[in-house]
Structure formats: C-alpha cells, structure tokens
C-alpha atoms as a PDB file:
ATOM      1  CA  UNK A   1      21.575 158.081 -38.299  1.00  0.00           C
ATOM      2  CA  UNK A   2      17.744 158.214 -39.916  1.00  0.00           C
ATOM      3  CA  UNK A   3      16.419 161.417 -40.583  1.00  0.00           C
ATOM      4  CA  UNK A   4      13.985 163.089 -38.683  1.00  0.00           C
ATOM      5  CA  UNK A   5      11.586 164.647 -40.511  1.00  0.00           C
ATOM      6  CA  UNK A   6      10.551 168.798 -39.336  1.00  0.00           C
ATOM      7  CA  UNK A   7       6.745 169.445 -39.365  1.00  0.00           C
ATOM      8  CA  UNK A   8       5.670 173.139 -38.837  1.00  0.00           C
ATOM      9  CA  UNK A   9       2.603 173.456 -36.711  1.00  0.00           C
ATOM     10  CA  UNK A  10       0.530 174.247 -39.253  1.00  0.00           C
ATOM     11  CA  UNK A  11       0.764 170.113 -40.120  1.00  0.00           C
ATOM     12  CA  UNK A  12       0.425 168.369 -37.460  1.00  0.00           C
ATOM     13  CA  UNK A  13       0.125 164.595 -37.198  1.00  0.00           C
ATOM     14  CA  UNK A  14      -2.846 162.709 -36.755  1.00  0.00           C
ATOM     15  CA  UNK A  15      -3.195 162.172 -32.610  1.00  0.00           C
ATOM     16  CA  UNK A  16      -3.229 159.334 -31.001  1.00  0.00           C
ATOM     17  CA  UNK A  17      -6.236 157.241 -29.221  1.00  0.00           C
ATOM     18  CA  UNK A  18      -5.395 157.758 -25.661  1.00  0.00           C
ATOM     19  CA  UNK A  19      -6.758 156.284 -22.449  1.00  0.00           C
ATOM     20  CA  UNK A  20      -5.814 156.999 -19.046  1.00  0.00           C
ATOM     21  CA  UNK A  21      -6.636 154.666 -15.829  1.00  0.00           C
ATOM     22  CA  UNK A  22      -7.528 155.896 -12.452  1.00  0.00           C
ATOM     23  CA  UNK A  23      -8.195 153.606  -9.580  1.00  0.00           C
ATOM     24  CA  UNK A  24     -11.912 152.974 -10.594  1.00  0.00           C
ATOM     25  CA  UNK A  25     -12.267 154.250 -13.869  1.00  0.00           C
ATOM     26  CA  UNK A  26     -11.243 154.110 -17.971  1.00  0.00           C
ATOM     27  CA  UNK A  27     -10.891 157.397 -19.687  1.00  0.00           C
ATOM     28  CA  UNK A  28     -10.925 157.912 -23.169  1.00  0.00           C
ATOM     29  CA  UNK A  29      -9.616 160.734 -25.099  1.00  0.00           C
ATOM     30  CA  UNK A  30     -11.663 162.638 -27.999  1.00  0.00           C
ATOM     31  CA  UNK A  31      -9.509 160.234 -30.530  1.00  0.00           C
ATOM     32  CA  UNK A  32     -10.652 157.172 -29.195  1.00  0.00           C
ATOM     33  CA  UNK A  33     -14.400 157.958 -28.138  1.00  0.00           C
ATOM     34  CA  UNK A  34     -14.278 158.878 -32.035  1.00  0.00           C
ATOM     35  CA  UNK A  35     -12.812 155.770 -33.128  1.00  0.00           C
ATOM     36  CA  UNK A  36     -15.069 153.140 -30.806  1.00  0.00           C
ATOM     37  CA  UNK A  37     -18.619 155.614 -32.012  1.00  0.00           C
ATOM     38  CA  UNK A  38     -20.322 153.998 -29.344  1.00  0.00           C
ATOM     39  CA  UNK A  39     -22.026 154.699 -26.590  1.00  0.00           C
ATOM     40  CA  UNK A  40     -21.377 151.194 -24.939  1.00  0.00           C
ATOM     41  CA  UNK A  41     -18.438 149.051 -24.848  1.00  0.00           C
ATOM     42  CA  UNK A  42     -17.040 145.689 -23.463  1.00  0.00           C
ATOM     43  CA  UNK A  43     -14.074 145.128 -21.588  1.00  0.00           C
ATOM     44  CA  UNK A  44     -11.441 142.134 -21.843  1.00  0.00           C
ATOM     45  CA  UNK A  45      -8.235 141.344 -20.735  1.00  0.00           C
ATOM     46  CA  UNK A  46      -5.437 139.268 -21.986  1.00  0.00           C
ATOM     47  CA  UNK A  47      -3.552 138.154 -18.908  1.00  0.00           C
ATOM     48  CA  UNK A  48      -0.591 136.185 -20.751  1.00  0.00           C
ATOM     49  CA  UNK A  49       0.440 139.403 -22.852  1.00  0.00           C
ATOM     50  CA  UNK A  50      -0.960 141.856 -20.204  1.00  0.00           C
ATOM     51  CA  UNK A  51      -3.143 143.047 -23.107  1.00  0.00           C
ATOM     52  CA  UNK A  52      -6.819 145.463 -22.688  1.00  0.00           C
ATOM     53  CA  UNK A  53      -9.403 145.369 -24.967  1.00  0.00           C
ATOM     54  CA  UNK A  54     -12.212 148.100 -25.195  1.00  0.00           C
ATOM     55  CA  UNK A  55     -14.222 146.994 -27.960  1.00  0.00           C
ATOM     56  CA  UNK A  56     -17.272 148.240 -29.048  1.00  0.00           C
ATOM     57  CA  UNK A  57     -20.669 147.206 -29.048  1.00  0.00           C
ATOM     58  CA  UNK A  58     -24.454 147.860 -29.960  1.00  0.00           C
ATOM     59  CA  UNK A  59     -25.927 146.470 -26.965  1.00  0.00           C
ATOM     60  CA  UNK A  60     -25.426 145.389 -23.600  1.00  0.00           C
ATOM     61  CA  UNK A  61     -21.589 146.334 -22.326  1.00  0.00           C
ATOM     62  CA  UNK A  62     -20.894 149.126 -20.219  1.00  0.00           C
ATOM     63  CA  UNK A  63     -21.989 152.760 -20.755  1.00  0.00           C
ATOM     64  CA  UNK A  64     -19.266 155.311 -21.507  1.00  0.00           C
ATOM     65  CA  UNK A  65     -20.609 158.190 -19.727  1.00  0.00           C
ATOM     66  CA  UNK A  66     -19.241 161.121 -21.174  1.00  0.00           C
ATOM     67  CA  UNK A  67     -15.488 160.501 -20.846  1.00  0.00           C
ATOM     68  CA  UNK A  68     -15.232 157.526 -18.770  1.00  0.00           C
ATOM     69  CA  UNK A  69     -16.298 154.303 -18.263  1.00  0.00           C
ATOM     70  CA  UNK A  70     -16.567 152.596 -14.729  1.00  0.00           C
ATOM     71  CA  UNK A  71     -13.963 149.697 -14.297  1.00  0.00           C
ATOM     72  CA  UNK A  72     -13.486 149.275 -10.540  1.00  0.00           C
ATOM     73  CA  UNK A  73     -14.977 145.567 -10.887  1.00  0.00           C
ATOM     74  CA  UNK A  74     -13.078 144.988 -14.117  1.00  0.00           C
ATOM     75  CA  UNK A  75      -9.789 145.509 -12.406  1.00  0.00           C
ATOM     76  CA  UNK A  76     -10.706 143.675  -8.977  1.00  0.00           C
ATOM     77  CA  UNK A  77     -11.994 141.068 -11.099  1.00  0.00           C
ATOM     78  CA  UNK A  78      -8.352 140.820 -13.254  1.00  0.00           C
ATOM     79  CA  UNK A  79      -6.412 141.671 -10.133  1.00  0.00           C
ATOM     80  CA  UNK A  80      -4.832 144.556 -12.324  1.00  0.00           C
ATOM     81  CA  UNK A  81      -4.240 148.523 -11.454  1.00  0.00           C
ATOM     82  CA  UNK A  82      -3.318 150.272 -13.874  1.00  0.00           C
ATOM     83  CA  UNK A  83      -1.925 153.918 -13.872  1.00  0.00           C
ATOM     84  CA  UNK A  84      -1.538 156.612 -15.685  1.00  0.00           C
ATOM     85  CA  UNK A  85      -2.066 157.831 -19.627  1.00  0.00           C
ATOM     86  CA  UNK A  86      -1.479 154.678 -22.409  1.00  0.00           C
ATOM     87  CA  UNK A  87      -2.125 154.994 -26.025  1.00  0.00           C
ATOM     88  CA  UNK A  88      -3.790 152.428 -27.913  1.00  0.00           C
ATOM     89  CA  UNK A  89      -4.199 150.821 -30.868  1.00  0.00           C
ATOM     90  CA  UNK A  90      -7.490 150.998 -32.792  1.00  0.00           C
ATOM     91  CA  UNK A  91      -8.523 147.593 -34.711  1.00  0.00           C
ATOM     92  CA  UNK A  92     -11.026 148.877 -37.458  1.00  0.00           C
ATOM     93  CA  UNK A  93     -12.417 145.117 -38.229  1.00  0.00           C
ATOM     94  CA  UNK A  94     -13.000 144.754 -34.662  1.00  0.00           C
ATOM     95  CA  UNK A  95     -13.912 148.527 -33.451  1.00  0.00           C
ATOM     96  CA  UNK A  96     -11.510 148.048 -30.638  1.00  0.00           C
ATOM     97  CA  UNK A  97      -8.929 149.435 -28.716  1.00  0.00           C
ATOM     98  CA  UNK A  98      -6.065 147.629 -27.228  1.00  0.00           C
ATOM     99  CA  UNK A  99      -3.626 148.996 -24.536  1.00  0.00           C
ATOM    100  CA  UNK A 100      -0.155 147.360 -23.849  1.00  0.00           C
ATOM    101  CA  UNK A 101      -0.079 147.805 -20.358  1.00  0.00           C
ATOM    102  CA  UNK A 102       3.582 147.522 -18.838  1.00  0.00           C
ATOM    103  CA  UNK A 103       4.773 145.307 -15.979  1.00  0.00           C
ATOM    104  CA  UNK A 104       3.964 147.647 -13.567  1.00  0.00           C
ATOM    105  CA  UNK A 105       0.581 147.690 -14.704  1.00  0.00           C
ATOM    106  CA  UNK A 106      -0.066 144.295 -12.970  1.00  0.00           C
ATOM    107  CA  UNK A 107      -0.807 143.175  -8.902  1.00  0.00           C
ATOM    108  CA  UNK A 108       1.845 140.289  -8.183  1.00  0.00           C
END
C-alpha cells in the first residue's frame, strides 16, 4: 500500500483550475481566470475524446464577464450539456484549459 503523505493546513496544495457548467453558461474559478489572464477566450470542442478547450486570446473570442462566460450557443451548437463542477488542465504553451467531460456529459 503507497503512502499517503499528511499535510497540516498551514501547507496546503496548490488548487486546482476549476470550471463548472450550467445550462447556458461556463464558470471559471479564481485558479483558472488566473491561469487564462484574459479577458476574452475561444471555445472548442473535441467530439471524438469528448474534450473542451477554453483557450485564450487577445482579440475577438468571447468576453468572460466577471466569472462566466456565455455558452448557450456553444453547447446547442455541439449538441453537449454539461453539468456540474470539472477541473481542468492548464496548457501553458497554449494558455488553455481543457476539461474531460464524462459520458454523461454528452446528448445521445
């Protein structure tokens, strides 16, 4: 059995990006509005590996306003619905985030 390491709360570990879905809308935790620094970002999806991208960018995109960022159409357009909190991975290289989303995550 591996060892699980014991860290007081004085040292805790660096948190995760996090983003949560709603039916027409992307939020992003303090983490990963940190990690994008932008004030616009573009959306992709990888349908094969069921795979989103929020990458960002210096012009053009959609607006993160404040917290969230407006993705009704994105869905629709995808014919995805996700739900619920996911955390992602943050590509430096790229400045993007990518969120695994699970097989529920998908319309049939």
């Amino acid at each position: 059995m591996p060892f699980e390491v014991y860290k007081p709360r004085g040292e805790r570990a660096e948190k995760a990006p996090m983003v949560s879905f709603s039916k027409s809308s992307i939020v992003l935790n303090n983490v990963a509005r940190e990690k994008l620094a932008a004030q616009h970002v573009e959306l992709a999806y990888d349908r094969d590996a069921r795979i989103i991208r929020i990458r960002a960018v210096e012009e053009g995109g959609m607006q993160i306003k404040k917290t969230k960022v407006f993705g009704k159409g994105f869905f629709k357009h995808f014919n995805i619905s996700p739900r619920g909190k996911y955390e992602a991975r943050f590509d430096e290289n790229e400045r993007a985030l990518y969120i695994q989303l699970d097989a529920t995550g998908e319309n049939p």
